[in-house]
PDB file of N, CA and C in Angstrom:
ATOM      1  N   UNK A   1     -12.452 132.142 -13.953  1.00  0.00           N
ATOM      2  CA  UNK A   1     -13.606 131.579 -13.298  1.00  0.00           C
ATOM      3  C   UNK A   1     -14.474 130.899 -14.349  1.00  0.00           C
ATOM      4  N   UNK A   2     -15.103 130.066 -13.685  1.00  0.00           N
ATOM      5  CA  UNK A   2     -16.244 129.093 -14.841  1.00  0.00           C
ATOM      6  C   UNK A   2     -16.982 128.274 -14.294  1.00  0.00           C
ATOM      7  N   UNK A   3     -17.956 127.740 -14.965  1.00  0.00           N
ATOM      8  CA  UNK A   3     -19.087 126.842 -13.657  1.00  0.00           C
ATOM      9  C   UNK A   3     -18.682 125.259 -14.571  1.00  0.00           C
ATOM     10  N   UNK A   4     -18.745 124.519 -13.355  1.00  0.00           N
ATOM     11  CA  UNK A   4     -18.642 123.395 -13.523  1.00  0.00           C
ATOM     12  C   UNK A   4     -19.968 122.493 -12.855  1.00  0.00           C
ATOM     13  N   UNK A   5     -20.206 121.186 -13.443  1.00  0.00           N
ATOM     14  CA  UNK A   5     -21.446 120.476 -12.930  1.00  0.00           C
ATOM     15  C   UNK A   5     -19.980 119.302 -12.090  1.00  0.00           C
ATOM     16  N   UNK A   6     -20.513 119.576 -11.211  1.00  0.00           N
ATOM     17  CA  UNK A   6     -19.579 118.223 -10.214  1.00  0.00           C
ATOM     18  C   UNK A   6     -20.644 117.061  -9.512  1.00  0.00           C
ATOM     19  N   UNK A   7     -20.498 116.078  -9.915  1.00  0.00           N
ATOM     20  CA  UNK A   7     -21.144 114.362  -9.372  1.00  0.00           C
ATOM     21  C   UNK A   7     -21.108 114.639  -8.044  1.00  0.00           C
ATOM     22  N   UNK A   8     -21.733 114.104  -7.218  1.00  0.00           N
ATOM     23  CA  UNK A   8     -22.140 113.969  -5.884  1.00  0.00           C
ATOM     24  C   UNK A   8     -22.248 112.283  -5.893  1.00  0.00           C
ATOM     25  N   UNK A   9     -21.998 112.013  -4.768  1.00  0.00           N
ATOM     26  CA  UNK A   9     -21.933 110.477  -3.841  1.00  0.00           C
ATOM     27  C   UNK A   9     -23.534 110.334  -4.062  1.00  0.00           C
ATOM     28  N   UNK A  10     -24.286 111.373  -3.610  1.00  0.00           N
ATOM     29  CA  UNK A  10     -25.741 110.486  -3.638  1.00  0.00           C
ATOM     30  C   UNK A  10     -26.201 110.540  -5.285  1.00  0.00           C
ATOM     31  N   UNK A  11     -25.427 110.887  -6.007  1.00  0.00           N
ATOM     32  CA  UNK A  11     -26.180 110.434  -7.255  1.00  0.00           C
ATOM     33  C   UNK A  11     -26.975 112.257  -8.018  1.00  0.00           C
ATOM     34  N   UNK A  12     -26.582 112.905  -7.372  1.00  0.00           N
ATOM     35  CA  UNK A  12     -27.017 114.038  -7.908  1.00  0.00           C
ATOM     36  C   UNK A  12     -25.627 115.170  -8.446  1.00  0.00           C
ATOM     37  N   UNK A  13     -26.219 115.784  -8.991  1.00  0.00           N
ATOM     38  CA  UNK A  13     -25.012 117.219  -9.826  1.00  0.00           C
ATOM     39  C   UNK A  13     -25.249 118.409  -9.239  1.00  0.00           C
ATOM     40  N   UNK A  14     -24.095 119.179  -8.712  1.00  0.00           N
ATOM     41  CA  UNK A  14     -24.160 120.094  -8.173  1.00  0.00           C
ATOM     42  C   UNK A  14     -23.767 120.868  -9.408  1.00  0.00           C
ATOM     43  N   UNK A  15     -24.339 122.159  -8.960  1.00  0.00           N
ATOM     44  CA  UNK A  15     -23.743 123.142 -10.432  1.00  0.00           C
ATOM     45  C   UNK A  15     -23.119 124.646  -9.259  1.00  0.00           C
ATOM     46  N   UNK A  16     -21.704 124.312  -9.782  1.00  0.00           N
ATOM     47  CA  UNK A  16     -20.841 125.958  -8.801  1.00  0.00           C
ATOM     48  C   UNK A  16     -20.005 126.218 -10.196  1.00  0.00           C
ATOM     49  N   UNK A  17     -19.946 127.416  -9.073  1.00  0.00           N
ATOM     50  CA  UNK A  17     -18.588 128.490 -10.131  1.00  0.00           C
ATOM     51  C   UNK A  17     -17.588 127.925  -9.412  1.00  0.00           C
ATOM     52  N   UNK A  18     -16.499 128.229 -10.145  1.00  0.00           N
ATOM     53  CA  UNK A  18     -15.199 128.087  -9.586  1.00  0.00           C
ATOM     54  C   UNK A  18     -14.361 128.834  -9.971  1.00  0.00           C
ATOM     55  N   UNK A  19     -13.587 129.154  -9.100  1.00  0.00           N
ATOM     56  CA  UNK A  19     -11.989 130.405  -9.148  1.00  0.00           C
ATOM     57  C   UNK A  19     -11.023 129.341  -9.171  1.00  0.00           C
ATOM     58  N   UNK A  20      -9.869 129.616 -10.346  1.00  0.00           N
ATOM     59  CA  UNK A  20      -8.851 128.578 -10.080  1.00  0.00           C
ATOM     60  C   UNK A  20      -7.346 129.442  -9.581  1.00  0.00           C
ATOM     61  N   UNK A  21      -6.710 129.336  -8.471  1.00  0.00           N
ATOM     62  CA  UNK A  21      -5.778 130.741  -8.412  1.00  0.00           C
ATOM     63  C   UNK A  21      -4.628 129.077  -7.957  1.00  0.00           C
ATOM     64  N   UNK A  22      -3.415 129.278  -8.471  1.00  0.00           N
ATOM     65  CA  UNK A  22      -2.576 128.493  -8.002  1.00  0.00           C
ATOM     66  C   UNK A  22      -2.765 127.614  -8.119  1.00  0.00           C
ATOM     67  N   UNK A  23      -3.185 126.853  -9.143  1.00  0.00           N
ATOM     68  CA  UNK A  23      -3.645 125.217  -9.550  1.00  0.00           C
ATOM     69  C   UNK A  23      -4.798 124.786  -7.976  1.00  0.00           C
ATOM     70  N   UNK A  24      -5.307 125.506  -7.708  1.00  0.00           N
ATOM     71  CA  UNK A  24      -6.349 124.996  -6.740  1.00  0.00           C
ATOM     72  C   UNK A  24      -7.388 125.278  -6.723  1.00  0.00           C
ATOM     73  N   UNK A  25      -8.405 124.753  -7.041  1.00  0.00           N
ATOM     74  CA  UNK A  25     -10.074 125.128  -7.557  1.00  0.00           C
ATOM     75  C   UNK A  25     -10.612 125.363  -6.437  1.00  0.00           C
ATOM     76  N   UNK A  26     -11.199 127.200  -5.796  1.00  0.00           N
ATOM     77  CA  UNK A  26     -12.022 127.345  -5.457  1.00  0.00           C
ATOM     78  C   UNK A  26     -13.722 127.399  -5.437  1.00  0.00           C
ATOM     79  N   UNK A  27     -14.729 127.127  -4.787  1.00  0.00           N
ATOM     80  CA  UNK A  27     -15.735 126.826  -4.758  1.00  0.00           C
ATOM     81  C   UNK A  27     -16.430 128.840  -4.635  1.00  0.00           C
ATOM     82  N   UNK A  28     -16.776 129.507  -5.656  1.00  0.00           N
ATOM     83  CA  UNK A  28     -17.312 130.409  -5.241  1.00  0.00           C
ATOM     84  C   UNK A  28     -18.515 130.766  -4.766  1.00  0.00           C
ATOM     85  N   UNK A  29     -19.364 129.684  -5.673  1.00  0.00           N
ATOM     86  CA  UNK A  29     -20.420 129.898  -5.337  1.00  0.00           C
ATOM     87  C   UNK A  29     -21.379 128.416  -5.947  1.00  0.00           C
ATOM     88  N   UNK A  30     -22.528 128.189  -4.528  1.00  0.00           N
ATOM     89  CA  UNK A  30     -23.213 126.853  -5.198  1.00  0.00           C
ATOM     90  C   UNK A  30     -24.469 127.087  -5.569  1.00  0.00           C
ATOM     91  N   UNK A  31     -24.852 127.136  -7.030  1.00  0.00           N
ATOM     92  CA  UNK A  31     -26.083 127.331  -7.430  1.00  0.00           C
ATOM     93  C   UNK A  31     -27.138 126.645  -7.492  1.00  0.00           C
ATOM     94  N   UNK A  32     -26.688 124.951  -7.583  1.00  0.00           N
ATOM     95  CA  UNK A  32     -27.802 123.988  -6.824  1.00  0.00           C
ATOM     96  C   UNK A  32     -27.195 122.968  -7.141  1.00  0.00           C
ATOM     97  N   UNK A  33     -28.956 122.002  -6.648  1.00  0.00           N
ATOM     98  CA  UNK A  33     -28.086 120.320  -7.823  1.00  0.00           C
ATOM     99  C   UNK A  33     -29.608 119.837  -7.735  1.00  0.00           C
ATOM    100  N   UNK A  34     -29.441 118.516  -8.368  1.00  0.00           N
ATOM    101  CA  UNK A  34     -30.799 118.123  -8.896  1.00  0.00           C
ATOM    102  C   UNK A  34     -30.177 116.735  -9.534  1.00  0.00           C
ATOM    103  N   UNK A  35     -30.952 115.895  -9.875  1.00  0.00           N
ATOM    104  CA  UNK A  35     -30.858 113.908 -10.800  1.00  0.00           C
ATOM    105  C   UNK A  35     -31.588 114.453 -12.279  1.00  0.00           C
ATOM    106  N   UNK A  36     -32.778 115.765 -12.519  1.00  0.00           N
ATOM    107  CA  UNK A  36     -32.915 115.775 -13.601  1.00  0.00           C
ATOM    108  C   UNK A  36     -31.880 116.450 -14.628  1.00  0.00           C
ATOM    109  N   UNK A  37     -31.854 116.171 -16.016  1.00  0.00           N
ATOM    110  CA  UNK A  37     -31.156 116.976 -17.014  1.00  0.00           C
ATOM    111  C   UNK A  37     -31.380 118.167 -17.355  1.00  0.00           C
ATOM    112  N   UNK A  38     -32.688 118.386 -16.977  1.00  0.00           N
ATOM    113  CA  UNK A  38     -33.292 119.497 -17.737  1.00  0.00           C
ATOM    114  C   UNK A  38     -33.040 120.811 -16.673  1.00  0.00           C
ATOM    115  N   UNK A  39     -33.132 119.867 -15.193  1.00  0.00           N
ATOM    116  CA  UNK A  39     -33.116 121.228 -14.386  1.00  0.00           C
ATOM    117  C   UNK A  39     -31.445 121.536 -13.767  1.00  0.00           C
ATOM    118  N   UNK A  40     -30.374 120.468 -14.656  1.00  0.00           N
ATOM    119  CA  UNK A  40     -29.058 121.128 -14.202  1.00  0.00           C
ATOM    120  C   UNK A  40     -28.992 121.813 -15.362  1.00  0.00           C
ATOM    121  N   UNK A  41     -29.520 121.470 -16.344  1.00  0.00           N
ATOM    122  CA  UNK A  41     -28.948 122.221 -17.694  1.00  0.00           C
ATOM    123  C   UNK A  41     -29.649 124.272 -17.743  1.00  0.00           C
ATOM    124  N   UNK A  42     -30.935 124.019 -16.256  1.00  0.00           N
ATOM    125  CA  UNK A  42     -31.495 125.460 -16.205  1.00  0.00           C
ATOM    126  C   UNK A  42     -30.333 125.966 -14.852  1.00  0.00           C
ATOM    127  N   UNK A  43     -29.892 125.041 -14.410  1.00  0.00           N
ATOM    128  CA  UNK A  43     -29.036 125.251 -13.108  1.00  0.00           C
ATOM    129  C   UNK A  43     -27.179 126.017 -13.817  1.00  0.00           C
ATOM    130  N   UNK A  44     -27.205 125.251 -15.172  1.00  0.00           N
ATOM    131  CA  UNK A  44     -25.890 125.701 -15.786  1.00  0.00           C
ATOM    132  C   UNK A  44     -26.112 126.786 -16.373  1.00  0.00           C
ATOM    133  N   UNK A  45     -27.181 127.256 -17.208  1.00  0.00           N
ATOM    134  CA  UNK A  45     -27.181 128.811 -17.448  1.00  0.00           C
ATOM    135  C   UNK A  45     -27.160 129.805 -16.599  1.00  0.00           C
ATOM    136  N   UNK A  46     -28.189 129.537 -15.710  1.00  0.00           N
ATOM    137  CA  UNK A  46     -28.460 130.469 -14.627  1.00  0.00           C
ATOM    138  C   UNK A  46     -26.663 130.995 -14.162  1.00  0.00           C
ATOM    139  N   UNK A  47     -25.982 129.696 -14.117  1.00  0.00           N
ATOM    140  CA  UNK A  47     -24.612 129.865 -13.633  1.00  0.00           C
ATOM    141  C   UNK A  47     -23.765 130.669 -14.514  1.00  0.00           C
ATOM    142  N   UNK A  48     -23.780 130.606 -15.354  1.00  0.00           N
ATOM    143  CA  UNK A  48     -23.352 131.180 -17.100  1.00  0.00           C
ATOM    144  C   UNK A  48     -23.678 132.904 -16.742  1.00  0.00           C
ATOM    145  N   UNK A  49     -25.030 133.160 -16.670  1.00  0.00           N
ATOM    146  CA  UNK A  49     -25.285 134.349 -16.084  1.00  0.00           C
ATOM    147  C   UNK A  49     -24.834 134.870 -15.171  1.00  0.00           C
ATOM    148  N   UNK A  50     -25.070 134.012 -13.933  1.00  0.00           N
ATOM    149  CA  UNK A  50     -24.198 134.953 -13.071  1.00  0.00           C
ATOM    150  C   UNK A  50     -23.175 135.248 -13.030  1.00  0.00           C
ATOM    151  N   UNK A  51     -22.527 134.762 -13.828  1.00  0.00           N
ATOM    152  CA  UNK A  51     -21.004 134.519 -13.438  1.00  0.00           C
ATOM    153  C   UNK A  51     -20.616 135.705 -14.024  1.00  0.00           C
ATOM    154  N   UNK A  52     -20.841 136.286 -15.316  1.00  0.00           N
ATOM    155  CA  UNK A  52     -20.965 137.072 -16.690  1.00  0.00           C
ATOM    156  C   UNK A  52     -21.255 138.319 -15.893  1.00  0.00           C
ATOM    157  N   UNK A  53     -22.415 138.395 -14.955  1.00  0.00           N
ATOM    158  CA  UNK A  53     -22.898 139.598 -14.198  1.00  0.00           C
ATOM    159  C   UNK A  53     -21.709 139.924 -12.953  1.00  0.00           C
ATOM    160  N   UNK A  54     -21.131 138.922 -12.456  1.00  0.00           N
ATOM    161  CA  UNK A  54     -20.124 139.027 -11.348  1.00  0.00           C
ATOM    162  C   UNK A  54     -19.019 139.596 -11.885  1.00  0.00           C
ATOM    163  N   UNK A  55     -18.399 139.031 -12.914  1.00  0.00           N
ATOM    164  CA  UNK A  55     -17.468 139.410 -13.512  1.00  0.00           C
ATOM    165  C   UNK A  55     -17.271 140.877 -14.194  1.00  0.00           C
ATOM    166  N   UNK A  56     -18.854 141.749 -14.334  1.00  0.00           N
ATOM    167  CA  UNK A  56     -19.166 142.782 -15.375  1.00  0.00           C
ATOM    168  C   UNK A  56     -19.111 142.536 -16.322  1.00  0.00           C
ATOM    169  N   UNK A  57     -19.248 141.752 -16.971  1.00  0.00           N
ATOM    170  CA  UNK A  57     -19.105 141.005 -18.478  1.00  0.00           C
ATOM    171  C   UNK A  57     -20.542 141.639 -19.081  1.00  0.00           C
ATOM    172  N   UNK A  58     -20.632 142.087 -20.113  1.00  0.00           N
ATOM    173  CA  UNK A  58     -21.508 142.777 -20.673  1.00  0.00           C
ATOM    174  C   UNK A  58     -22.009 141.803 -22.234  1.00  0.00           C
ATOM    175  N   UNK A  59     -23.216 141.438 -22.518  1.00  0.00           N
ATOM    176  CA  UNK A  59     -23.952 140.691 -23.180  1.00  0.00           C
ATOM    177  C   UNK A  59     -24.152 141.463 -24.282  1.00  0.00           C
ATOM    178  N   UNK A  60     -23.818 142.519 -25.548  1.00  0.00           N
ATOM    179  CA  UNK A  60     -24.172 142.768 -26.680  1.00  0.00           C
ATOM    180  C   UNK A  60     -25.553 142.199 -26.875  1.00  0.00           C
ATOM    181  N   UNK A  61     -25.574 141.273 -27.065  1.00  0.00           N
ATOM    182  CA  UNK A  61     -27.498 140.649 -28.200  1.00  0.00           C
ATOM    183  C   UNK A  61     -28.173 140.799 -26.847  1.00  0.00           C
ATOM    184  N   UNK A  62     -27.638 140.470 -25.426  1.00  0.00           N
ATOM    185  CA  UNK A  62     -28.872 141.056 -24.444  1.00  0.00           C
ATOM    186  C   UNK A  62     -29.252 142.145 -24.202  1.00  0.00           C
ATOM    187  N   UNK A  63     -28.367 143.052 -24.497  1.00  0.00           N
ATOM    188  CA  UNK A  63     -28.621 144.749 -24.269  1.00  0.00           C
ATOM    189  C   UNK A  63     -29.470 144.967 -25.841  1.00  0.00           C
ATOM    190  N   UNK A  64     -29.202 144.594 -27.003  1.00  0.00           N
ATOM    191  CA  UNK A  64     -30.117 145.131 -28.204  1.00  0.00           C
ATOM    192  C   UNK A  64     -31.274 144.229 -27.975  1.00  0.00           C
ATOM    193  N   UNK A  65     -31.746 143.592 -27.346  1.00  0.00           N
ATOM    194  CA  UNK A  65     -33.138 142.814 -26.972  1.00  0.00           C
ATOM    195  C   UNK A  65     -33.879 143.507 -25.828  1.00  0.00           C
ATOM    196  N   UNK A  66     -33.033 143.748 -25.135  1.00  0.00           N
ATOM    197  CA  UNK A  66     -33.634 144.843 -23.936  1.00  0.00           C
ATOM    198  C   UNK A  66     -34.379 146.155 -24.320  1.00  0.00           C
ATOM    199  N   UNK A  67     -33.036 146.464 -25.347  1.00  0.00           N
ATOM    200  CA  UNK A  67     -33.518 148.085 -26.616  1.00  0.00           C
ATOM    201  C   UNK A  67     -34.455 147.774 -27.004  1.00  0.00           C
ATOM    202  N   UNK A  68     -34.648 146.782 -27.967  1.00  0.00           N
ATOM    203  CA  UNK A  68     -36.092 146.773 -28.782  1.00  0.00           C
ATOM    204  C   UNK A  68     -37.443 146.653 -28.156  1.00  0.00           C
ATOM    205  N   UNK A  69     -37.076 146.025 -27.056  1.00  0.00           N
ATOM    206  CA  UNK A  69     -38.556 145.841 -25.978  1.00  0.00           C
ATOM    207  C   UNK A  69     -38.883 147.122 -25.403  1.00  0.00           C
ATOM    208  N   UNK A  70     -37.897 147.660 -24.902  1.00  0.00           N
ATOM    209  CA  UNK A  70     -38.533 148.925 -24.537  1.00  0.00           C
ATOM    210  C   UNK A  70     -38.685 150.300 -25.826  1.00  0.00           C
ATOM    211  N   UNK A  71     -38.468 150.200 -26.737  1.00  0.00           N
ATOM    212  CA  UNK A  71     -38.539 150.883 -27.962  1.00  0.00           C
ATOM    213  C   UNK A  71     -39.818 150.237 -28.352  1.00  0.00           C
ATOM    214  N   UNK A  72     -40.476 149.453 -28.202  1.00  0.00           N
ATOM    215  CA  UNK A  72     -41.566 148.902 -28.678  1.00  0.00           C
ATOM    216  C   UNK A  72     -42.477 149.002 -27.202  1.00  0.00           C
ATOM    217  N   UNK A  73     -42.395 148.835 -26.656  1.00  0.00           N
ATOM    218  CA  UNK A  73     -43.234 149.529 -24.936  1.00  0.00           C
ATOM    219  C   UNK A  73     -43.439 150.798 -24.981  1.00  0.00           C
ATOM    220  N   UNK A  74     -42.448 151.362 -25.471  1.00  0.00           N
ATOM    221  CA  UNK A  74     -42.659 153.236 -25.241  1.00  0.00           C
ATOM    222  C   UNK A  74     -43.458 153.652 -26.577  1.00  0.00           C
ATOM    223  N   UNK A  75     -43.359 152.606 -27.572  1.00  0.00           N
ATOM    224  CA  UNK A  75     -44.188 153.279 -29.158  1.00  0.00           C
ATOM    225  C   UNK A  75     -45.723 152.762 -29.129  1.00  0.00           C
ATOM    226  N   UNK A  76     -45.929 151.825 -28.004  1.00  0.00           N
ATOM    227  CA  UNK A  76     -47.032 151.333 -27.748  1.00  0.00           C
ATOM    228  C   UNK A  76     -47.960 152.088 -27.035  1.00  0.00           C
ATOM    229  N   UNK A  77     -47.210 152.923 -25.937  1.00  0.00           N
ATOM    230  CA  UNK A  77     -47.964 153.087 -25.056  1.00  0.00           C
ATOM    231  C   UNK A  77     -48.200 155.089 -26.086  1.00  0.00           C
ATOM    232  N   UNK A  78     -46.890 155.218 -26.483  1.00  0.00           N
ATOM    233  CA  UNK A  78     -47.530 156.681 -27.166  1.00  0.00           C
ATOM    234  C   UNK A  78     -48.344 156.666 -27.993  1.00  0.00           C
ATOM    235  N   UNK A  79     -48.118 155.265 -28.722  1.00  0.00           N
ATOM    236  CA  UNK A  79     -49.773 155.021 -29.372  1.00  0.00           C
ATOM    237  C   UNK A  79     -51.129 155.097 -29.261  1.00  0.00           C
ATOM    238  N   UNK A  80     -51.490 154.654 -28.108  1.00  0.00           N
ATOM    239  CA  UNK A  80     -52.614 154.946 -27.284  1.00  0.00           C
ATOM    240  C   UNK A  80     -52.923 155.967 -26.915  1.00  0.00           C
ATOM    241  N   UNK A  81     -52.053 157.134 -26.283  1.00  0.00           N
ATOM    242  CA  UNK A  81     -52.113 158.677 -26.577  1.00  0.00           C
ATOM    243  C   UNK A  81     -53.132 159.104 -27.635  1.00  0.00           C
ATOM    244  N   UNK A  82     -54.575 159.387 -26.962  1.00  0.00           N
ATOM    245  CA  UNK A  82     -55.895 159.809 -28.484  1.00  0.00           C
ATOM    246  C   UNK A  82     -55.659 161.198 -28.193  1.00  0.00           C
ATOM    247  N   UNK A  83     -55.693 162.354 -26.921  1.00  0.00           N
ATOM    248  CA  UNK A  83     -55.340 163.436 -26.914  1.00  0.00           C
ATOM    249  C   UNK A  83     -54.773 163.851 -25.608  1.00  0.00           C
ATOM    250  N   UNK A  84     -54.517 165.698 -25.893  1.00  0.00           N
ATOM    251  CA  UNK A  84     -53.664 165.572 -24.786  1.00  0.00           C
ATOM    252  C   UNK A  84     -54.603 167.258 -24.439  1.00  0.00           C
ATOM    253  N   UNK A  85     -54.821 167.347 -23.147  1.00  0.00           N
ATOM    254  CA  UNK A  85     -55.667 168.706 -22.720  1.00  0.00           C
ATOM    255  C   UNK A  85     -54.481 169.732 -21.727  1.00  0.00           C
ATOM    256  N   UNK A  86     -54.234 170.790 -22.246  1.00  0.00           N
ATOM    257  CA  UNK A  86     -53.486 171.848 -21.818  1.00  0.00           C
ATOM    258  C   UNK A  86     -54.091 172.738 -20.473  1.00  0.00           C
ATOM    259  N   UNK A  87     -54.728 172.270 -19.523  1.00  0.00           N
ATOM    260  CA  UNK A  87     -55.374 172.808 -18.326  1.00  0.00           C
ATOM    261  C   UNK A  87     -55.335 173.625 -18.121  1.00  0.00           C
ATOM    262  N   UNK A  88     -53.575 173.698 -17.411  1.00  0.00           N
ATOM    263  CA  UNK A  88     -52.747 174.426 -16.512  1.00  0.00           C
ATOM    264  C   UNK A  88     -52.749 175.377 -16.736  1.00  0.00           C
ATOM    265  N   UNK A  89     -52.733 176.643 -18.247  1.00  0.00           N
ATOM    266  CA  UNK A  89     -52.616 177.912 -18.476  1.00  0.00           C
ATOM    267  C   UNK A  89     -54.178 178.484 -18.019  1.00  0.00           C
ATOM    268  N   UNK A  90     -55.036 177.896 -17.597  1.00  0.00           N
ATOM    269  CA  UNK A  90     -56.629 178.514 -17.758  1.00  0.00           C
ATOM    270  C   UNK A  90     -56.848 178.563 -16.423  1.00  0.00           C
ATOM    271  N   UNK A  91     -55.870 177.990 -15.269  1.00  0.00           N
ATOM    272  CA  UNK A  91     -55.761 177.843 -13.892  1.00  0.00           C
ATOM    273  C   UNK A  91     -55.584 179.199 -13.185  1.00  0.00           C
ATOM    274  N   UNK A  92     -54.744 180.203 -14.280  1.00  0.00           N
ATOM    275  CA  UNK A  92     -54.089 181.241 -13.359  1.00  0.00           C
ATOM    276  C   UNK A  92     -55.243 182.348 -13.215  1.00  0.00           C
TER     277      UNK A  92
END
């Protein structure tokens, strides 16, 4: 499977995935189309992604970017932690 940008009659680019089984290109899925560059070229990642997520294809540098953000969210927020009050034993 892989995404391809395919020309259109009116002058615009469609951006799909495609399955090729038996020398015959299926259409899996259509992610859009558009005349600008900028927004097939956001239309071809997006496709890149999904495709990667459909497949289970797993991203290495996206999972250690994910890590560090939340390793840096959780050291942030325990940072802010000024104290902590033990209530609950003075309840009984």
């Amino acid at each position: 499977m892989f995404v391809k940008k395919k020309k259109n009659r009116s002058g615009t680019t469609s951006v799909v995935t495609v399955s090729k089984c038996n020398g015959k290109s299926n259409y899996v899925k259509t992610l859009g189309s558009s005349s600008d560059a900028s927004e097939i070229e956001n239309l071809y990642q997006h496709g890149k992604k999904w495709l990667s997520a459909y497949l289970g294809a797993r991203d290495m540098f996206a999972e250690h970017t994910r890590e560090q953000e939340e390793k840096q969210v959780t050291e942030r927020l325990l940072g802010n932690i000024e104290n902590i009050l033990l209530n609950g034993t003075q309840l009984t």
